[in-house]
C-alpha atoms as a PDB file:
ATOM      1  CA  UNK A   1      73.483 127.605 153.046  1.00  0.00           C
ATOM      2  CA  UNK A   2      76.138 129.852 153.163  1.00  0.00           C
ATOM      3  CA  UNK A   3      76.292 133.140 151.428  1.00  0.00           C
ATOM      4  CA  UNK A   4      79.354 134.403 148.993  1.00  0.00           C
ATOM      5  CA  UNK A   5      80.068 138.067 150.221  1.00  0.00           C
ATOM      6  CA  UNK A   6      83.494 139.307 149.341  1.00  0.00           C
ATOM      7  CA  UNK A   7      84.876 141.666 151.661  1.00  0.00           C
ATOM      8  CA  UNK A   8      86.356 145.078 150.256  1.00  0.00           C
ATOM      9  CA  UNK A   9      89.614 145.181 151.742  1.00  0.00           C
ATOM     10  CA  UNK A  10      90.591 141.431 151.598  1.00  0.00           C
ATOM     11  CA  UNK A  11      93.673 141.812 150.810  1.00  0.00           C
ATOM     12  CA  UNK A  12      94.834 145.009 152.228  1.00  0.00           C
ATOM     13  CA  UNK A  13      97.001 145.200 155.261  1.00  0.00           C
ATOM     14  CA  UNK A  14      94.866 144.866 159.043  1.00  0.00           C
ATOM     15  CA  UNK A  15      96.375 147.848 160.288  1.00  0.00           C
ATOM     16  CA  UNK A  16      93.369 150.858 159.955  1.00  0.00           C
ATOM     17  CA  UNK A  17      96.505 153.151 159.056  1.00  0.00           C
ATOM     18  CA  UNK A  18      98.188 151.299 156.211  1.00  0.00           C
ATOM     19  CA  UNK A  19      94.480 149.866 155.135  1.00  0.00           C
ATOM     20  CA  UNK A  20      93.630 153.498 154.326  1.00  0.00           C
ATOM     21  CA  UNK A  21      96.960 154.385 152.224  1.00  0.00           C
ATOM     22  CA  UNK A  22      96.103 150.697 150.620  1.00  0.00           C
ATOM     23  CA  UNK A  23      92.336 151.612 150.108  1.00  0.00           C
ATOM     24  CA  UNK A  24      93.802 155.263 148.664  1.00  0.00           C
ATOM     25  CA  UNK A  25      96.205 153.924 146.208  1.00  0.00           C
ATOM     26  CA  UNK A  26      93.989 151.046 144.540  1.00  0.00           C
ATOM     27  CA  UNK A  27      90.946 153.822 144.170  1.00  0.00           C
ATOM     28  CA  UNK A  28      93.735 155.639 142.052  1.00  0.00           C
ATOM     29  CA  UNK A  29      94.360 152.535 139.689  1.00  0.00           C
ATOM     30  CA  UNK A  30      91.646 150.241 139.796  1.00  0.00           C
ATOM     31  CA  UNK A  31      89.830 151.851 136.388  1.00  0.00           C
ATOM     32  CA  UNK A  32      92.949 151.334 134.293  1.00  0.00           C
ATOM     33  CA  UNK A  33      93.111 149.220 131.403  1.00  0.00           C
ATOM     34  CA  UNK A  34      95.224 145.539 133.112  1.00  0.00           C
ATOM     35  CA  UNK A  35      98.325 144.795 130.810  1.00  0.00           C
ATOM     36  CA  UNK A  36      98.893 141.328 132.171  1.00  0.00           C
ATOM     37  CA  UNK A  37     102.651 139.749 131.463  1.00  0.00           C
ATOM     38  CA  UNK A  38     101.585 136.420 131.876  1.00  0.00           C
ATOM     39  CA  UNK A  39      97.787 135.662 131.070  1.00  0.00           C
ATOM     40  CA  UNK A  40      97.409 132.178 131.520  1.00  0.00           C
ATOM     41  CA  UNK A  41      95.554 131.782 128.386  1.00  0.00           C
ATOM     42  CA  UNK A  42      95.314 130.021 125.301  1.00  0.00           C
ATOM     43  CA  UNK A  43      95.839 132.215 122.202  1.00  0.00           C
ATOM     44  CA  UNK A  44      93.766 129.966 120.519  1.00  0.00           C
ATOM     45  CA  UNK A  45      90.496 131.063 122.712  1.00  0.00           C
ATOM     46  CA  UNK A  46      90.961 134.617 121.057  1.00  0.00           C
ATOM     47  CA  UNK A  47      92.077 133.771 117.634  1.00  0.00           C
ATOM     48  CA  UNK A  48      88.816 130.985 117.164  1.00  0.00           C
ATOM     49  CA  UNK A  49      86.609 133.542 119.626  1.00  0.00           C
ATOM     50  CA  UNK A  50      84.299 129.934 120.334  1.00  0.00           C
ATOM     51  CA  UNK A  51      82.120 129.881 123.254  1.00  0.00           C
ATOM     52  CA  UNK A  52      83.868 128.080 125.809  1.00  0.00           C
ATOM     53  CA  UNK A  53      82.524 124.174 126.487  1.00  0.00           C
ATOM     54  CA  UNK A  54      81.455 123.894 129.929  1.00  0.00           C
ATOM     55  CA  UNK A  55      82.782 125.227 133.386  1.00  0.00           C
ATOM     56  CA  UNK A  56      85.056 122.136 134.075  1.00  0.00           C
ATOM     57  CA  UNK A  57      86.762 122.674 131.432  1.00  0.00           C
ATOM     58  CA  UNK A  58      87.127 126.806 131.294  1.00  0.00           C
ATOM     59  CA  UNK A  59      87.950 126.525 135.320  1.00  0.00           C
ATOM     60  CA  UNK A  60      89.621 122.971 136.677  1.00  0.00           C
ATOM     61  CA  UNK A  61      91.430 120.704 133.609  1.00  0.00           C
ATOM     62  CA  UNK A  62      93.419 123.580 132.059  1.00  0.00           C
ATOM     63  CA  UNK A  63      94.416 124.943 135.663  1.00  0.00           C
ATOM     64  CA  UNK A  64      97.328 123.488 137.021  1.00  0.00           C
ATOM     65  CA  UNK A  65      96.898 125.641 140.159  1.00  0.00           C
ATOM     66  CA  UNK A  66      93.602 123.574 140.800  1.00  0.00           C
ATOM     67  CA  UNK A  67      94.640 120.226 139.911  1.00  0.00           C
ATOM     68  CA  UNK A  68      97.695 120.305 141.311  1.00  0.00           C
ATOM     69  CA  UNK A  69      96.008 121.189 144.945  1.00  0.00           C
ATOM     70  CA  UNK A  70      93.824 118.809 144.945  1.00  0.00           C
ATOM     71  CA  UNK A  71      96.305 116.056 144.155  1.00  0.00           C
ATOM     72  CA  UNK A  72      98.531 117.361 146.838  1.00  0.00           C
ATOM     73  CA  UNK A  73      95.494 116.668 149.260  1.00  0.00           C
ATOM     74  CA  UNK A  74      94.839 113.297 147.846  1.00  0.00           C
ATOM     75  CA  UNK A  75      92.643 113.512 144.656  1.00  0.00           C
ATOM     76  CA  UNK A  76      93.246 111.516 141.465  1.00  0.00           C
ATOM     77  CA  UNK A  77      93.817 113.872 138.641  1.00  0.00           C
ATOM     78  CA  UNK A  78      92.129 111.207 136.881  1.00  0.00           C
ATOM     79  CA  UNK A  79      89.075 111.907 138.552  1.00  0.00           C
ATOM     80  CA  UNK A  80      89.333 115.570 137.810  1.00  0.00           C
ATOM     81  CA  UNK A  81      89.875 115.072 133.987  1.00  0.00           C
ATOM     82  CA  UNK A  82      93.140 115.161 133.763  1.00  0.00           C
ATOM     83  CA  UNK A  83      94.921 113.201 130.384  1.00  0.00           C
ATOM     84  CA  UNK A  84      97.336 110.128 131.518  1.00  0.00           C
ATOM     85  CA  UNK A  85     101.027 110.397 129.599  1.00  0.00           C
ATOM     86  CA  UNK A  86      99.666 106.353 129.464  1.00  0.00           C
ATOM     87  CA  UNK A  87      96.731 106.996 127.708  1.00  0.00           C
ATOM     88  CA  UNK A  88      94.802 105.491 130.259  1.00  0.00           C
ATOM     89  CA  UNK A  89      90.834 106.231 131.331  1.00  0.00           C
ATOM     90  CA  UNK A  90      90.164 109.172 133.376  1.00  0.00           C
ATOM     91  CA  UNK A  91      86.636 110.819 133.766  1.00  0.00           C
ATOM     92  CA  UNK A  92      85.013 112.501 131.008  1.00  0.00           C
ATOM     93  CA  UNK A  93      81.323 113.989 132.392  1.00  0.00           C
ATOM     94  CA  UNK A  94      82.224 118.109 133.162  1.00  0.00           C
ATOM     95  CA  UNK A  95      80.080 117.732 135.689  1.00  0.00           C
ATOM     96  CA  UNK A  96      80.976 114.604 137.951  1.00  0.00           C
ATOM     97  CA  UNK A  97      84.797 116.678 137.758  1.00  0.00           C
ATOM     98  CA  UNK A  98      82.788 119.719 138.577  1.00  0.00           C
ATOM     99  CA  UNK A  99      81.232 117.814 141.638  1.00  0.00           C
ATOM    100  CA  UNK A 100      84.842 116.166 142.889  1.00  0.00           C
ATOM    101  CA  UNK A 101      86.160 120.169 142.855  1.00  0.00           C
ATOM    102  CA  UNK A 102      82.920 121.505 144.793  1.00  0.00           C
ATOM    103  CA  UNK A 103      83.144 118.642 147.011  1.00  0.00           C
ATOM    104  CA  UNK A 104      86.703 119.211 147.988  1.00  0.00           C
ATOM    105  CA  UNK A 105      86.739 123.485 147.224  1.00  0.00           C
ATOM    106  CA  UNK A 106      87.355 123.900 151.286  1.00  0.00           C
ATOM    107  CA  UNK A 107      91.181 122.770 150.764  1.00  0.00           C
ATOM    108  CA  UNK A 108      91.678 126.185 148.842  1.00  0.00           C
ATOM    109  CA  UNK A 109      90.638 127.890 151.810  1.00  0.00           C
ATOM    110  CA  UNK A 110      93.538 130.966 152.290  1.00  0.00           C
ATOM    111  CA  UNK A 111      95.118 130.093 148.940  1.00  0.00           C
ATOM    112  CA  UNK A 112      95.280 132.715 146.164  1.00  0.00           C
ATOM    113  CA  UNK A 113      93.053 130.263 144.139  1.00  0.00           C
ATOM    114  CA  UNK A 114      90.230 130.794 146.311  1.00  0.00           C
ATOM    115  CA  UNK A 115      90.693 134.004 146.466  1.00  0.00           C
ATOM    116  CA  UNK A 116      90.586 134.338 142.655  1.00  0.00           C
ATOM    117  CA  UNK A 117      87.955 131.784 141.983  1.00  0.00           C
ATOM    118  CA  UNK A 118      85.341 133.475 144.219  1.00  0.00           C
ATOM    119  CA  UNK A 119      85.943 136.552 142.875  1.00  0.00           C
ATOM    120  CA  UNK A 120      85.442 135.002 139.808  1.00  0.00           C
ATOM    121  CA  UNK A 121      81.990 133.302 140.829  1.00  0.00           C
ATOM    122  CA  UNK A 122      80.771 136.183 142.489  1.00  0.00           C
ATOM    123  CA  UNK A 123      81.737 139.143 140.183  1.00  0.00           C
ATOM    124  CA  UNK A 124      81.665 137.661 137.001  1.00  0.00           C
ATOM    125  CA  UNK A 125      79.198 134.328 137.190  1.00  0.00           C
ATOM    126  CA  UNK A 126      76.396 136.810 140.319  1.00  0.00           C
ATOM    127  CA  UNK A 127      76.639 133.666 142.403  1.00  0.00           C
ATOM    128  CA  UNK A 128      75.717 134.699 146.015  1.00  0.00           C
ATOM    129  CA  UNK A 129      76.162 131.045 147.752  1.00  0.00           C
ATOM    130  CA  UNK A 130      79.366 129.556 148.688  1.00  0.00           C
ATOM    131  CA  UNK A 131      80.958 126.574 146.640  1.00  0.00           C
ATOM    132  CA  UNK A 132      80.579 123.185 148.321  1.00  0.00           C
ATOM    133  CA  UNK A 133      78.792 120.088 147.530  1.00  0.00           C
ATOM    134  CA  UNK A 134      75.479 120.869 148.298  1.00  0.00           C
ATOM    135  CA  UNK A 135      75.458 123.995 145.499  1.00  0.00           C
ATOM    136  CA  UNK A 136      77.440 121.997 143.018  1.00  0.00           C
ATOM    137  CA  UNK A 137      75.019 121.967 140.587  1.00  0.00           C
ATOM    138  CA  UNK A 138      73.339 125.329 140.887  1.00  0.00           C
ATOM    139  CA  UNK A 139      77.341 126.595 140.250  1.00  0.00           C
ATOM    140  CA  UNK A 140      77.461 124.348 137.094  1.00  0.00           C
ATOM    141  CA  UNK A 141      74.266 124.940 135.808  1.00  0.00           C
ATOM    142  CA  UNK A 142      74.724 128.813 136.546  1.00  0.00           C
ATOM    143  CA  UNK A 143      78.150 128.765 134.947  1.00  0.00           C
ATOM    144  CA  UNK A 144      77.536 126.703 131.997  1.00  0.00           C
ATOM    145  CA  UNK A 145      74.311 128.961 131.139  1.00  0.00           C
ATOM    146  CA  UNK A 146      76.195 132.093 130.983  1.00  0.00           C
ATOM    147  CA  UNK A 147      79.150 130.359 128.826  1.00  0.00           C
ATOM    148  CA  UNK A 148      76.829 129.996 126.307  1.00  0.00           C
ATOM    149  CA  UNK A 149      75.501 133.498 125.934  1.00  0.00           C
ATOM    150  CA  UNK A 150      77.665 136.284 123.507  1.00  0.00           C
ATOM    151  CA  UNK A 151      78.868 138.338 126.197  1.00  0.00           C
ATOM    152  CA  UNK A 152      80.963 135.305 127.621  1.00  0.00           C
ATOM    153  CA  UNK A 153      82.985 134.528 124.355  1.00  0.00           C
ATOM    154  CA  UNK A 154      86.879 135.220 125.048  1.00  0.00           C
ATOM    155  CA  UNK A 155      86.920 138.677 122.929  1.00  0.00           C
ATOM    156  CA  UNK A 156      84.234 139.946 124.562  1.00  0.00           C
ATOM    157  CA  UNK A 157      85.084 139.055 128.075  1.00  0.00           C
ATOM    158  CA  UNK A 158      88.897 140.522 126.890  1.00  0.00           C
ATOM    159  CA  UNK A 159      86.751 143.613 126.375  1.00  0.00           C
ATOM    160  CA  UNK A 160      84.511 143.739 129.526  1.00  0.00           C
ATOM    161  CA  UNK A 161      88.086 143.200 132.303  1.00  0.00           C
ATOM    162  CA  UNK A 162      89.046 146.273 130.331  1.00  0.00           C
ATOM    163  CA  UNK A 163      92.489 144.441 129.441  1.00  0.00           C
ATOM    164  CA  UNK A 164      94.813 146.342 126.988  1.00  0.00           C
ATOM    165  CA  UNK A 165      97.927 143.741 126.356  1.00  0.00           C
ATOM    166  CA  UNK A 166      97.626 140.096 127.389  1.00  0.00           C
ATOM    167  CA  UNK A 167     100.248 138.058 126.708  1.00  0.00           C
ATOM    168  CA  UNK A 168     100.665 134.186 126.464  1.00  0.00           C
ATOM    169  CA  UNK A 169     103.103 131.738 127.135  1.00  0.00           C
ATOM    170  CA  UNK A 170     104.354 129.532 124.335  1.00  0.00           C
ATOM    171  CA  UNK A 171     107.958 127.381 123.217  1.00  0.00           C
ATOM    172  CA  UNK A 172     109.926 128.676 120.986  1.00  0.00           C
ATOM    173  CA  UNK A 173     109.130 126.205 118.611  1.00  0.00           C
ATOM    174  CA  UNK A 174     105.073 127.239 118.376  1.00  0.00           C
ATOM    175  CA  UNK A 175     104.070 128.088 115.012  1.00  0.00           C
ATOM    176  CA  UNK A 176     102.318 130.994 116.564  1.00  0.00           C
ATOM    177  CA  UNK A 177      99.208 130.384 114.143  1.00  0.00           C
ATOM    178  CA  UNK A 178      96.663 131.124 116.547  1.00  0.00           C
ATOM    179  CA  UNK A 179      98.584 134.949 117.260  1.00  0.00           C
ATOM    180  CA  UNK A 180      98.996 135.194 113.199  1.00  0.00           C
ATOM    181  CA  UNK A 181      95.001 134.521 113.139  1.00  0.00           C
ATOM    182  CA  UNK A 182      94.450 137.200 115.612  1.00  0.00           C
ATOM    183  CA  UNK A 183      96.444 139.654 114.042  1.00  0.00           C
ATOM    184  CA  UNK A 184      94.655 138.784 110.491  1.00  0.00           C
ATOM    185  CA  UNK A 185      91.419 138.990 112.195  1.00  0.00           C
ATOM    186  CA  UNK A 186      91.301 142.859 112.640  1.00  0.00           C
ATOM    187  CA  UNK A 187      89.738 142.362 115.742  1.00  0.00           C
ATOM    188  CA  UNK A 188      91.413 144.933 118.225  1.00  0.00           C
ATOM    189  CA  UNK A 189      92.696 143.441 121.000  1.00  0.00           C
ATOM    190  CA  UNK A 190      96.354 142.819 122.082  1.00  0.00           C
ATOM    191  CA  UNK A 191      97.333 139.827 122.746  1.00  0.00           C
ATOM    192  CA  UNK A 192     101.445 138.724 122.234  1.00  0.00           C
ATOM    193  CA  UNK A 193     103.314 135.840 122.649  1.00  0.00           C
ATOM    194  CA  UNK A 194     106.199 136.006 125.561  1.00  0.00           C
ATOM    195  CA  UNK A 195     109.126 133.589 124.897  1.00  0.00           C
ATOM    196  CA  UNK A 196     109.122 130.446 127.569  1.00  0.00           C
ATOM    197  CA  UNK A 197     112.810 128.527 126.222  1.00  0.00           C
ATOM    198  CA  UNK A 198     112.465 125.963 128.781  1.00  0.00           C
ATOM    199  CA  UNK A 199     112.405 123.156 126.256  1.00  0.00           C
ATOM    200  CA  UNK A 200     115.560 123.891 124.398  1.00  0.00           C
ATOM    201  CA  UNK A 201     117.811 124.868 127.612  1.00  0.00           C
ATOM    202  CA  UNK A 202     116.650 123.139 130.249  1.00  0.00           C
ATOM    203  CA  UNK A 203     118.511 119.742 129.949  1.00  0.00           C
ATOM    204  CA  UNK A 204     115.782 117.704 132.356  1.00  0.00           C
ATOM    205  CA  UNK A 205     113.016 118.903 130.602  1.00  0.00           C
ATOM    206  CA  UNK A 206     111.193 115.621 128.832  1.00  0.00           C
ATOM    207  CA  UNK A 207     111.710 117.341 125.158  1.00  0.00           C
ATOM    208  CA  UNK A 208     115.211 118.412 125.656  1.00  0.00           C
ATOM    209  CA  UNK A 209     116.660 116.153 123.472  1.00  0.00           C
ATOM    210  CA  UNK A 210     114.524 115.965 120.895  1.00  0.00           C
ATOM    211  CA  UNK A 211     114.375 119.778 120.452  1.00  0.00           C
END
């Protein structure tokens, strides 16, 4: 078994000189509320505040990051949930997708995914064991436990990373309903739409011409 730790200064520069200016300038702004320009979230998870439905589906299908890298390395995206443009089968149990990911997790090694997935696991989900295929299931079971408990819904998770603006990504022909549900809500939180035109001005985009 291998143990998570996460090292302090993994990702400031090896050089003891810089790694102290690094170290002194993130103690100076790592309390401050985030104001993130592109969350990577769906509006609708704050506007309906539901508990999310299992960790294959908060953490792998809606991830293009994750599917996309383990495609590159040879992995069906049908076998990791993802929907055919065909219509065709692809798998359905959260956990058999969550297995295929934990079986293949090493490929992230030294990617930006891993490094934001096992902070994730670690600070947020308390897992102490490394991701592979042997602790598949302890990470699902763990993860899908805690989805299920208040302090995971989206608001309150929004409140806990201490986030002050978040905004999301959406065409410009989006209704926006789940931002006007938000809004008429009361709830407190900030969360905006930022304008993504690719769909009306990008002439090889699949809905070009229909838009």
């Amino acid at each position: 078994m291998s143990p998570l730790i996460l090292h302090p200064d993994r990702l400031f520069p090896p050089e003891p000189a810089v790694r102290g200016i690094a170290r002194s300038l993130y103690e100076g702004v790592r309390a401050l509320p985030l104001i993130s320009p592109h969350g990577h979230t769906d509006p609708a998870w704050f506007a309906r505040n539901a508990p999310f439905a299992n960790p294959a589906e908060l953490l792998i299908v809606p991830d293009h990051y994750v599917f996309r890298m383990l495609y590159s390395q040879g992995i069906p995206m049908e076998s990791l949930g993802i929907a055919r443009r065909d219509g065709g089968p692809v798998e359905r149990d959260p956990r058999r997708i969550w297995r295929t990911f934990a079986e293949h997790y090493h490929l992230f090694r030294g990617t930006p995914s891993r490094l934001w997935l096992d902070w994730v696991f670690a600070e947020v989900f308390g897992l102490d064991r490394r991701l592979d295929a042997g602790s598949a299931d302890l990470y699902y079971d763990a993860i899908d436990a805690a989805l299920r408990q208040p302090d995971f819904l989206p608001r309150a998770l929004f409140e806990r990373f201490n986030i002050e603006l978040i905004a999301t990504t959406e065409s410009p022909l989006d209704p926006l309903e789940h931002h006007r549900a938000i809004r008429e809500s009361g709830w407190g939180g900030r969360v905006i739409s930022a304008y993504r035109p690719d769909n009306v001005v990008d002439p090889e985009h699949p809905d070009f011409a229909a838009n």
